[in-house]
C-alpha atoms as a PDB file:
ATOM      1  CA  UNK A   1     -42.251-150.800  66.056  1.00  0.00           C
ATOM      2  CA  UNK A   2     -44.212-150.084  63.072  1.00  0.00           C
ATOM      3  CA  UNK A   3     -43.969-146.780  60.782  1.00  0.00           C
ATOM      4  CA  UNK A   4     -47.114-145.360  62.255  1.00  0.00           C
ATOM      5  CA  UNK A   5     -45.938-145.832  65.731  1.00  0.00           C
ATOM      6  CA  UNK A   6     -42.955-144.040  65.324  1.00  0.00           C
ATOM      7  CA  UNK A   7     -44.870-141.134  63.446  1.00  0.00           C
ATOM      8  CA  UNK A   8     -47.511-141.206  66.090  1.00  0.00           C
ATOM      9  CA  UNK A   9     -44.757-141.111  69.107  1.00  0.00           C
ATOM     10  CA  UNK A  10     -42.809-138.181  67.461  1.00  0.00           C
ATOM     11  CA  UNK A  11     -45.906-136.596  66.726  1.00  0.00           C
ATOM     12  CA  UNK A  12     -46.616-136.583  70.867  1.00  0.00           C
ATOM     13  CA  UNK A  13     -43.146-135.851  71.737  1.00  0.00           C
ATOM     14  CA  UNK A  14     -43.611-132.467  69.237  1.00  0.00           C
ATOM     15  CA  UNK A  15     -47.191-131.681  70.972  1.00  0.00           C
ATOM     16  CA  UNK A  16     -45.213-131.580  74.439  1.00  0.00           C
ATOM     17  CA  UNK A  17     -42.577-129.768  73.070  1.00  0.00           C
ATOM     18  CA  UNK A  18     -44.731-126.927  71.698  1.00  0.00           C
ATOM     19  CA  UNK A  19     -46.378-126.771  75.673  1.00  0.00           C
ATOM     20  CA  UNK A  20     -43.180-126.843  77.259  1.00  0.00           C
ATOM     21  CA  UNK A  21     -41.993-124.149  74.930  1.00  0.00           C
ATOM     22  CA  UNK A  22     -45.581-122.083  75.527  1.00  0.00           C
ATOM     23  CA  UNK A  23     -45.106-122.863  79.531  1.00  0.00           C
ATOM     24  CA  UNK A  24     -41.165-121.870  79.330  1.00  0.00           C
ATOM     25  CA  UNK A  25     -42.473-118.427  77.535  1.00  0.00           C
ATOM     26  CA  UNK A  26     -45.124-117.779  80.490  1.00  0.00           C
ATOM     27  CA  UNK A  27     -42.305-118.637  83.535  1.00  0.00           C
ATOM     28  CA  UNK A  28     -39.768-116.339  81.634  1.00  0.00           C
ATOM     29  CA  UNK A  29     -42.571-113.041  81.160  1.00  0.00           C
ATOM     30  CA  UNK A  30     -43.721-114.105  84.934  1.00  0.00           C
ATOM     31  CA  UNK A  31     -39.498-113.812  86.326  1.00  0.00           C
ATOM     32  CA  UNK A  32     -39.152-110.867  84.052  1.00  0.00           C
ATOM     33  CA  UNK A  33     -42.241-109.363  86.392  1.00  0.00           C
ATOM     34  CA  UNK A  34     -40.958-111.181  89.610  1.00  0.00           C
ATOM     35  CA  UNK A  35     -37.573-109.087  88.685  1.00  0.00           C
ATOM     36  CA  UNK A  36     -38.980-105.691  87.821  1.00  0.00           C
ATOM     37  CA  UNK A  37     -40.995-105.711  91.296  1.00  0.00           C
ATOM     38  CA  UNK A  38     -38.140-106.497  93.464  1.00  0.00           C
ATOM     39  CA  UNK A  39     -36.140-103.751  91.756  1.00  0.00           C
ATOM     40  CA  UNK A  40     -38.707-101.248  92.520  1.00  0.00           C
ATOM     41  CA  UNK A  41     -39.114-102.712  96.088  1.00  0.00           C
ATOM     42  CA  UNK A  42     -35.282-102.702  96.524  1.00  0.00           C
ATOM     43  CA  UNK A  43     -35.168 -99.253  95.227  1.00  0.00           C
ATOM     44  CA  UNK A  44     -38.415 -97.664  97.640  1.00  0.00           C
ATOM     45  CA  UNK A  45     -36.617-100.269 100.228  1.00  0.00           C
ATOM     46  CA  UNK A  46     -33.588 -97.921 100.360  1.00  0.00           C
ATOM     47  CA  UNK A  47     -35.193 -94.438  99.935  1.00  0.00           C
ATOM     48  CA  UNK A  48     -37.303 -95.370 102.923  1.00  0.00           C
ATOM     49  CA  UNK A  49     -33.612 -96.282 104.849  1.00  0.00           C
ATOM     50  CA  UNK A  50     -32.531 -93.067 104.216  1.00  0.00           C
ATOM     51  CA  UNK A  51     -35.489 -91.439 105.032  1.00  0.00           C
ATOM     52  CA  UNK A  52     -35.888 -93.138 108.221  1.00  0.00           C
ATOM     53  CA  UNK A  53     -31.693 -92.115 108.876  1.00  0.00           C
ATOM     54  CA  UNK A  54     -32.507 -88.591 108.345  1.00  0.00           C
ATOM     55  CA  UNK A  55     -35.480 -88.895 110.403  1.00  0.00           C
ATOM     56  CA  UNK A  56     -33.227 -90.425 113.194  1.00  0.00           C
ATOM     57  CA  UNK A  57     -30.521 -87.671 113.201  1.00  0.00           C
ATOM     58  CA  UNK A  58     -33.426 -85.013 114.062  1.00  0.00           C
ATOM     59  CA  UNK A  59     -33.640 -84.045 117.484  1.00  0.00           C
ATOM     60  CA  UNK A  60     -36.291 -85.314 118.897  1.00  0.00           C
ATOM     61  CA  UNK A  61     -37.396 -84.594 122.662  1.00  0.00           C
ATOM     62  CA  UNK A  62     -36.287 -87.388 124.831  1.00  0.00           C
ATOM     63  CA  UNK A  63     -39.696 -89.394 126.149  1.00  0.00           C
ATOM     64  CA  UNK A  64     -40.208 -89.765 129.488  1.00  0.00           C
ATOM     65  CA  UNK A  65     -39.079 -92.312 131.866  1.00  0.00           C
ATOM     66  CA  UNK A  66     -41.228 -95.427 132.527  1.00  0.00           C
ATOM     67  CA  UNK A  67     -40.685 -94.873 136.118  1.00  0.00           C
ATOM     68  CA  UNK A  68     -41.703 -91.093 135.691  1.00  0.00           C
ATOM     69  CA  UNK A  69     -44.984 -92.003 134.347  1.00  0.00           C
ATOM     70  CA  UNK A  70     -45.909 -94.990 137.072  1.00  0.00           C
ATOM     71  CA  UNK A  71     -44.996 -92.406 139.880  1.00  0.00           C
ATOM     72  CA  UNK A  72     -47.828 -90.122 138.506  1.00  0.00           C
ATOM     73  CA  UNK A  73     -50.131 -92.383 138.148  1.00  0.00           C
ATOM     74  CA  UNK A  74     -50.420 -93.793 134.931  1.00  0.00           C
END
Protein backbone atom coordinates (compact mmCIF):
# COMPACT_ATOMS: atom_id res chain seq x y z
CA UNK A 1 0.00 0.00 0.00
CA UNK A 2 1.41 3.10 -1.29
CA UNK A 3 1.85 6.55 0.74
CA UNK A 4 -1.12 8.09 -0.96
CA UNK A 5 -3.32 5.23 -0.17
CA UNK A 6 -2.75 5.32 3.29
CA UNK A 7 -3.23 9.25 3.34
CA UNK A 8 -6.29 8.87 1.22
CA UNK A 9 -7.82 5.94 3.62
CA UNK A 10 -7.13 7.99 6.85
CA UNK A 11 -8.35 10.89 5.21
CA UNK A 12 -11.98 8.83 4.77
CA UNK A 13 -11.80 7.24 8.05
CA UNK A 14 -11.48 11.19 9.54
CA UNK A 15 -14.52 12.35 7.12
CA UNK A 16 -16.69 9.51 8.91
CA UNK A 17 -15.47 10.33 12.06
CA UNK A 18 -16.42 14.03 11.89
CA UNK A 19 -20.32 12.59 10.76
CA UNK A 20 -20.44 10.17 13.38
CA UNK A 21 -19.36 12.80 15.83
CA UNK A 22 -22.06 15.48 14.10
CA UNK A 23 -24.80 12.42 14.17
CA UNK A 24 -23.69 11.42 17.96
CA UNK A 25 -24.27 15.39 18.81
CA UNK A 26 -27.92 15.32 17.11
CA UNK A 27 -29.01 11.70 19.02
CA UNK A 28 -27.61 13.20 22.35
CA UNK A 29 -29.73 16.98 21.95
CA UNK A 30 -32.73 14.60 20.51
CA UNK A 31 -32.50 12.07 24.18
CA UNK A 32 -31.87 15.23 26.08
CA UNK A 33 -35.57 16.29 24.50
CA UNK A 34 -36.90 12.62 24.60
CA UNK A 35 -35.91 13.03 28.54
CA UNK A 36 -37.26 16.47 29.32
CA UNK A 37 -40.80 15.36 27.77
CA UNK A 38 -41.19 12.28 29.72
CA UNK A 39 -40.35 14.22 32.88
CA UNK A 40 -43.03 16.64 32.25
CA UNK A 41 -45.41 13.77 31.19
CA UNK A 42 -44.41 11.78 34.34
CA UNK A 43 -44.89 14.82 36.38
CA UNK A 44 -48.74 15.97 34.71
CA UNK A 45 -49.02 11.89 34.77
CA UNK A 46 -49.13 12.03 38.60
CA UNK A 47 -50.95 15.36 39.28
CA UNK A 48 -53.70 13.96 37.11
CA UNK A 49 -53.55 10.55 39.66
CA UNK A 50 -54.12 12.61 42.38
CA UNK A 51 -56.58 14.58 40.92
CA UNK A 52 -58.54 11.77 39.72
CA UNK A 53 -58.06 10.17 43.76
CA UNK A 54 -59.53 13.24 45.10
CA UNK A 55 -62.12 13.19 42.56
CA UNK A 56 -62.90 9.52 43.61
CA UNK A 57 -63.20 10.15 47.41
CA UNK A 58 -66.16 12.77 46.59
CA UNK A 59 -69.46 11.54 47.08
CA UNK A 60 -70.97 11.07 44.23
CA UNK A 61 -74.76 9.88 43.86
CA UNK A 62 -74.86 6.23 43.23
CA UNK A 63 -76.22 5.66 39.33
CA UNK A 64 -78.95 3.71 38.80
CA UNK A 65 -79.32 0.10 38.34
CA UNK A 66 -79.20 -1.42 34.81
CA UNK A 67 -82.18 -3.37 35.69
CA UNK A 68 -83.93 -0.10 37.01
CA UNK A 69 -83.58 1.55 33.77
CA UNK A 70 -84.76 -1.63 31.38
CA UNK A 71 -87.91 -1.92 33.70
CA UNK A 72 -88.84 1.71 32.66
CA UNK A 73 -88.33 1.43 29.46
CA UNK A 74 -85.16 2.47 28.31
Amino acid sequence: MGKKDVFSQVSRLEEQIGKLYTELGDLKMQLAALLEDNQSLTLENRNLRKRMETIGNTKRPKPKNRSDRKTNGS
